[in-house]
N, C-alpha and C. Protein backbone atom coordinates (compact mmCIF):
# COMPACT_ATOMS: atom_id res chain seq x y z
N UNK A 1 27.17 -12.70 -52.58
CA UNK A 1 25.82 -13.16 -52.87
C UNK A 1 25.61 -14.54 -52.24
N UNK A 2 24.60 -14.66 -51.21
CA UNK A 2 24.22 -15.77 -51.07
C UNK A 2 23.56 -17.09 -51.89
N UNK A 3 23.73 -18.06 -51.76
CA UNK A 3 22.93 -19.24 -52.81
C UNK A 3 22.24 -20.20 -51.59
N UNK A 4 21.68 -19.66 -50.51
CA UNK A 4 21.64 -20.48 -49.34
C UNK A 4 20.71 -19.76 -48.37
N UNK A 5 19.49 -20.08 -47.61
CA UNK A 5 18.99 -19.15 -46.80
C UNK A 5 18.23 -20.41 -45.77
N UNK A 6 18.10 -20.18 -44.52
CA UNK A 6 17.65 -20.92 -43.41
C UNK A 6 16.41 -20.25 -42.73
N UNK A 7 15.25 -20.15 -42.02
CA UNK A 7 15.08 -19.85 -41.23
C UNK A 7 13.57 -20.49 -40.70
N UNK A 8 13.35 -19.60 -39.23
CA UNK A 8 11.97 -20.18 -38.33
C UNK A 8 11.25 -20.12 -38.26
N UNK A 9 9.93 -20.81 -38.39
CA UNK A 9 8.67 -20.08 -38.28
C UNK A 9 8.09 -20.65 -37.01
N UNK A 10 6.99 -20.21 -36.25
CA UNK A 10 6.18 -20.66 -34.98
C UNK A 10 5.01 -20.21 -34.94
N UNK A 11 3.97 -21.27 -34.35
CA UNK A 11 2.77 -20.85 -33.94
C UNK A 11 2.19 -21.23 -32.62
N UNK A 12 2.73 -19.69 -31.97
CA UNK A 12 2.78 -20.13 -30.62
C UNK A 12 1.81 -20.82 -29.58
N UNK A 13 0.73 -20.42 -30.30
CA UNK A 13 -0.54 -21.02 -29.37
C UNK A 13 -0.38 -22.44 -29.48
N UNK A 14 -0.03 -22.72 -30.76
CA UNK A 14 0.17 -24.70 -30.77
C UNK A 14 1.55 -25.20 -30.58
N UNK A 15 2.55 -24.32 -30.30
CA UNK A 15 3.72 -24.61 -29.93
C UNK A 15 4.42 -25.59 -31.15
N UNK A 16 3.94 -25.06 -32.43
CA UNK A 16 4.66 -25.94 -33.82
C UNK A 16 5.37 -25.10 -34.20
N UNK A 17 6.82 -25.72 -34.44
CA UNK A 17 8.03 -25.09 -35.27
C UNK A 17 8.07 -25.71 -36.23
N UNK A 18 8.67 -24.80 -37.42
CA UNK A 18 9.10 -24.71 -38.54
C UNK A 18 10.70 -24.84 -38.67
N UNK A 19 11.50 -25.28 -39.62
CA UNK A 19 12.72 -25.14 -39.67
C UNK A 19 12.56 -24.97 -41.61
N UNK A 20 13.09 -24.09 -42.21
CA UNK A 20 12.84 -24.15 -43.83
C UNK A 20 14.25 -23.58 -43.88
N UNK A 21 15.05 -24.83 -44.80
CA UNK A 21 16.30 -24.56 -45.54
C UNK A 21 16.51 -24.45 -46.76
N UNK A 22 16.66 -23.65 -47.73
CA UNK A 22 16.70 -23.36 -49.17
C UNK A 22 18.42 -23.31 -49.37
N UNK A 23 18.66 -24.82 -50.23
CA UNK A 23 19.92 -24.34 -50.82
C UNK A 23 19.37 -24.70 -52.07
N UNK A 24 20.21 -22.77 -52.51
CA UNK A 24 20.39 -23.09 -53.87
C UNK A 24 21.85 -23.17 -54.50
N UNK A 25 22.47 -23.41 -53.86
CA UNK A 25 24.19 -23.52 -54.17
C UNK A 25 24.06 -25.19 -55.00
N UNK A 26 25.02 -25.44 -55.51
CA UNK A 26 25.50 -26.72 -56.57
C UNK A 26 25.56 -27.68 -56.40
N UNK A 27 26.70 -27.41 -54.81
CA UNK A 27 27.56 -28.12 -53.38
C UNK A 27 25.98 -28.27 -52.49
N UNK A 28 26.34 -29.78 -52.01
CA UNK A 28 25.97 -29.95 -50.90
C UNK A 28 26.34 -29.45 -49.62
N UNK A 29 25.27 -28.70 -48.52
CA UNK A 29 25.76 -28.12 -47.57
C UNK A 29 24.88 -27.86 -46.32
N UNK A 30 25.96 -28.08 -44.94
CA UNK A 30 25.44 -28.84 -44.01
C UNK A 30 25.53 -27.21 -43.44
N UNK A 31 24.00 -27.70 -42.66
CA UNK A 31 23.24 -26.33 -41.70
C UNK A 31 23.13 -26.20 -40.52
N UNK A 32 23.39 -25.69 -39.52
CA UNK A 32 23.52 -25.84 -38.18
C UNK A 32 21.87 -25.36 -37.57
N UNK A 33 21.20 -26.13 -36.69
CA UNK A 33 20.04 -26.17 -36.26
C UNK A 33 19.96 -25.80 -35.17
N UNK A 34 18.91 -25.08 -34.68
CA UNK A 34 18.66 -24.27 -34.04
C UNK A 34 17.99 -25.36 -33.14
N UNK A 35 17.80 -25.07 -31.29
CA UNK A 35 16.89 -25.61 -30.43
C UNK A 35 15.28 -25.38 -30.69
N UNK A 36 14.69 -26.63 -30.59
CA UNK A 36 13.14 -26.42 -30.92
C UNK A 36 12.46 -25.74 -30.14
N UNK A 37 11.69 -24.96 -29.83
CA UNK A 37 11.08 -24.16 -28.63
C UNK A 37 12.35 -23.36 -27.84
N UNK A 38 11.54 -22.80 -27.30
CA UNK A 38 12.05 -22.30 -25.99
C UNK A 38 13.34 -22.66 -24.71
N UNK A 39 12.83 -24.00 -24.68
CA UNK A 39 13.28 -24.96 -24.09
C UNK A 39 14.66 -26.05 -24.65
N UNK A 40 14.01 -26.37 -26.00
CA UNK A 40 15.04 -27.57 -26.54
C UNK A 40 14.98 -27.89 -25.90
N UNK A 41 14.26 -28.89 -25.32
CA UNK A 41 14.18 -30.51 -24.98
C UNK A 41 13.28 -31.61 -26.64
N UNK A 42 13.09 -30.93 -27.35
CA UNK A 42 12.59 -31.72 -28.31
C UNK A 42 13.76 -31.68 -29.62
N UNK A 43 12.65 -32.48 -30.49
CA UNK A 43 14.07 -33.16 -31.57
C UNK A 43 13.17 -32.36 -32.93
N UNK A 44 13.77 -31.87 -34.28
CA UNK A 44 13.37 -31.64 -34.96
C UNK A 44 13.13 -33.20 -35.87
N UNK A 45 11.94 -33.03 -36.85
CA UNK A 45 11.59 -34.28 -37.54
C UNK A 45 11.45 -33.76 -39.01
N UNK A 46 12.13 -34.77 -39.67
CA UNK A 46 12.54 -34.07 -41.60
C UNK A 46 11.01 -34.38 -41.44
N UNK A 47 10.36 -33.51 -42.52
CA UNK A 47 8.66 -33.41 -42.85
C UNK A 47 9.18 -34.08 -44.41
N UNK A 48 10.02 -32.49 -44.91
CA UNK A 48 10.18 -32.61 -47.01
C UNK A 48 11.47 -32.54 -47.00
N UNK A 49 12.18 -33.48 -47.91
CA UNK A 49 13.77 -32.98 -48.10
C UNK A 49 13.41 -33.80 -49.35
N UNK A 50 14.05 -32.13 -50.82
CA UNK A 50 13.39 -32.82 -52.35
C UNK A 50 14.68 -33.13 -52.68
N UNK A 51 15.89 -33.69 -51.61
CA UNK A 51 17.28 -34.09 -51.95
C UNK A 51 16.86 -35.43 -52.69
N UNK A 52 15.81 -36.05 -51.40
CA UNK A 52 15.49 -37.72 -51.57
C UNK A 52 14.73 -38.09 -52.36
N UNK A 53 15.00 -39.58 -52.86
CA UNK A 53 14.19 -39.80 -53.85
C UNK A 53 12.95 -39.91 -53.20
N UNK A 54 11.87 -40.42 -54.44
CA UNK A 54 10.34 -40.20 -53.83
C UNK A 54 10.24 -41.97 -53.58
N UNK A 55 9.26 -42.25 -52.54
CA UNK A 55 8.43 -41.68 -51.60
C UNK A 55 9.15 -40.84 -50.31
N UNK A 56 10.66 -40.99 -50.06
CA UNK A 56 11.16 -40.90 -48.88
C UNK A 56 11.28 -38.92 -48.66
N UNK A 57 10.77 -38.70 -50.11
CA UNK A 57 11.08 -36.97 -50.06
C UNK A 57 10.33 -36.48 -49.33
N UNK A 58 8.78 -36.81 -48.94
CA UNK A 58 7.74 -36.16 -48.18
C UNK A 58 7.34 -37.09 -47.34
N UNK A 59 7.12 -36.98 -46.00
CA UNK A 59 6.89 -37.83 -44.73
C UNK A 59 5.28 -37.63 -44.20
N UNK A 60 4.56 -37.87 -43.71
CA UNK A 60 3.44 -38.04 -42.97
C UNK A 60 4.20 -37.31 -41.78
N UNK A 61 3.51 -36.02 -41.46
CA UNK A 61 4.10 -35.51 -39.89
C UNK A 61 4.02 -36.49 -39.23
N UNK A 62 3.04 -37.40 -38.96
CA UNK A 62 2.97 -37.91 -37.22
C UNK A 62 4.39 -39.00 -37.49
N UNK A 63 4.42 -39.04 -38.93
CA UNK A 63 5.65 -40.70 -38.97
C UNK A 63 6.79 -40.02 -39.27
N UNK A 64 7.41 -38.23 -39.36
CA UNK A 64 8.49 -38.08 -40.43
C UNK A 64 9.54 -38.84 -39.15
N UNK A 65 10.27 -39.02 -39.64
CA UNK A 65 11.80 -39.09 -39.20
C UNK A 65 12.49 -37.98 -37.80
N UNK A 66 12.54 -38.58 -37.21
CA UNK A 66 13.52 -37.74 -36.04
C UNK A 66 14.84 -37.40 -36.84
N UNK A 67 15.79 -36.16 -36.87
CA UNK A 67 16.53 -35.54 -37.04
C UNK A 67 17.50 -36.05 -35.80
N UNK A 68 18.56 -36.43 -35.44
CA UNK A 68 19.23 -36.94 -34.03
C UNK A 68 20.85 -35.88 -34.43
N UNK A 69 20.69 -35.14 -35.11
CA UNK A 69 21.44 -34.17 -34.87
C UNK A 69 21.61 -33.02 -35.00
N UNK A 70 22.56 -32.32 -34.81
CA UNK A 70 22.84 -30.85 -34.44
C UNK A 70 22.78 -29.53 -35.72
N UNK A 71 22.70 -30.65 -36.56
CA UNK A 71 23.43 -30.24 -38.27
C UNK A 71 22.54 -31.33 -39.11
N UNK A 72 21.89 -30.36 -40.26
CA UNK A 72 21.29 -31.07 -41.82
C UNK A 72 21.81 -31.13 -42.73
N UNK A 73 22.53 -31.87 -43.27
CA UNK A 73 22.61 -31.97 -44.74
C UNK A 73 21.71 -31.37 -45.63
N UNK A 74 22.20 -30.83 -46.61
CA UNK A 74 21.16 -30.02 -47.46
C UNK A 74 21.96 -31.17 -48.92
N UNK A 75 21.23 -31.46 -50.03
CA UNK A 75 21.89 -31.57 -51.57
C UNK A 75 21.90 -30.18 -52.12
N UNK A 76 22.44 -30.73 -53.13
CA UNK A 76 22.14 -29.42 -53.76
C UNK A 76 21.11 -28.94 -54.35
N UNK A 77 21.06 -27.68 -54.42
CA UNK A 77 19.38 -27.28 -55.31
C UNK A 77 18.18 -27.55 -54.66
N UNK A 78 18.22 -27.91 -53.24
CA UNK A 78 17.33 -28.65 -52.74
C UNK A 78 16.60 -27.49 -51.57
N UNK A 79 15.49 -28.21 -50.89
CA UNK A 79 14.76 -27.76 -49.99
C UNK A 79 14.44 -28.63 -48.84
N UNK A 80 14.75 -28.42 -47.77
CA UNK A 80 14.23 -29.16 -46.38
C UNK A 80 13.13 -28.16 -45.37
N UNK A 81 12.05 -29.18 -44.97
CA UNK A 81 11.29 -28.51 -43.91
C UNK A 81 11.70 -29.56 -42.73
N UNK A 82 11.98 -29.01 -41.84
CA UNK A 82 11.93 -29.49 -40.39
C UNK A 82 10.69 -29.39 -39.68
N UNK A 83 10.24 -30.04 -39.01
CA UNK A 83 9.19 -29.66 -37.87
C UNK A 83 9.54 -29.77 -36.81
N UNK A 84 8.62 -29.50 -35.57
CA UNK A 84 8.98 -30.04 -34.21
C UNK A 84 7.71 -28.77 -33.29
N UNK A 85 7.62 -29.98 -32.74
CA UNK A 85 6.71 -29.61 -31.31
C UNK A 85 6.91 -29.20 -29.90
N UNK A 86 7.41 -28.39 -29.22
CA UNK A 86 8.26 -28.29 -27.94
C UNK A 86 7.24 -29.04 -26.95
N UNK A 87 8.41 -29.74 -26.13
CA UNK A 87 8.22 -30.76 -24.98
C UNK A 87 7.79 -31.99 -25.49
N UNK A 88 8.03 -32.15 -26.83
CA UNK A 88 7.18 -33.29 -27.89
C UNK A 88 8.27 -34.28 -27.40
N UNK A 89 7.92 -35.53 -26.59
CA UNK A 89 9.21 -36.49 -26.77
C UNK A 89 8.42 -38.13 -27.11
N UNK A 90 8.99 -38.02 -28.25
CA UNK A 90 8.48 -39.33 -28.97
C UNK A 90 8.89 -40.82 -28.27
């Protein structure tokens, strides 16, 4: 039985990705990330992670946070949205 589920959403005409990680496991646990677009040349940006305390849990898209790696930390019980824009370079 899984306690853990990842996956992508896109809307291709606007070229916006989704990244949505659901852990529901206890343990904190790190997720391996997928290339943004087509391409990967862009960076995914945390939008919601309800690991963090508040205000830092929900971001303003245009301001969230660049992601600068390969792999997310998840807490436990928690939820992360990723975003990202292909060819988006901030």
């Amino acid at each position: 039985m899984s306690h853990s589920v990842a996956f992508d959403a896109e809307h291709r005409k606007e070229k916006f990705f989704l990244h949505l990680i659901l852990n529901a496991y206890w343990e904190p646990l790190e997720f391996e990330l997928p290339e943004v677009g087509k391409h990967g040349t862009s960076r995914w940006r945390r939008w919601i992670d309800t690991a963090l305390d508040s205000p830092y849990d929900i971001a303003e898209w245009e301001k969230a946070p660049l992601v600068l790696t390969q792999t997310y930390p998840t807490g436990p019980r928690s939820v992360a949205v990723l975003i990202g824009y292909e060819d988006f370079v901030p």
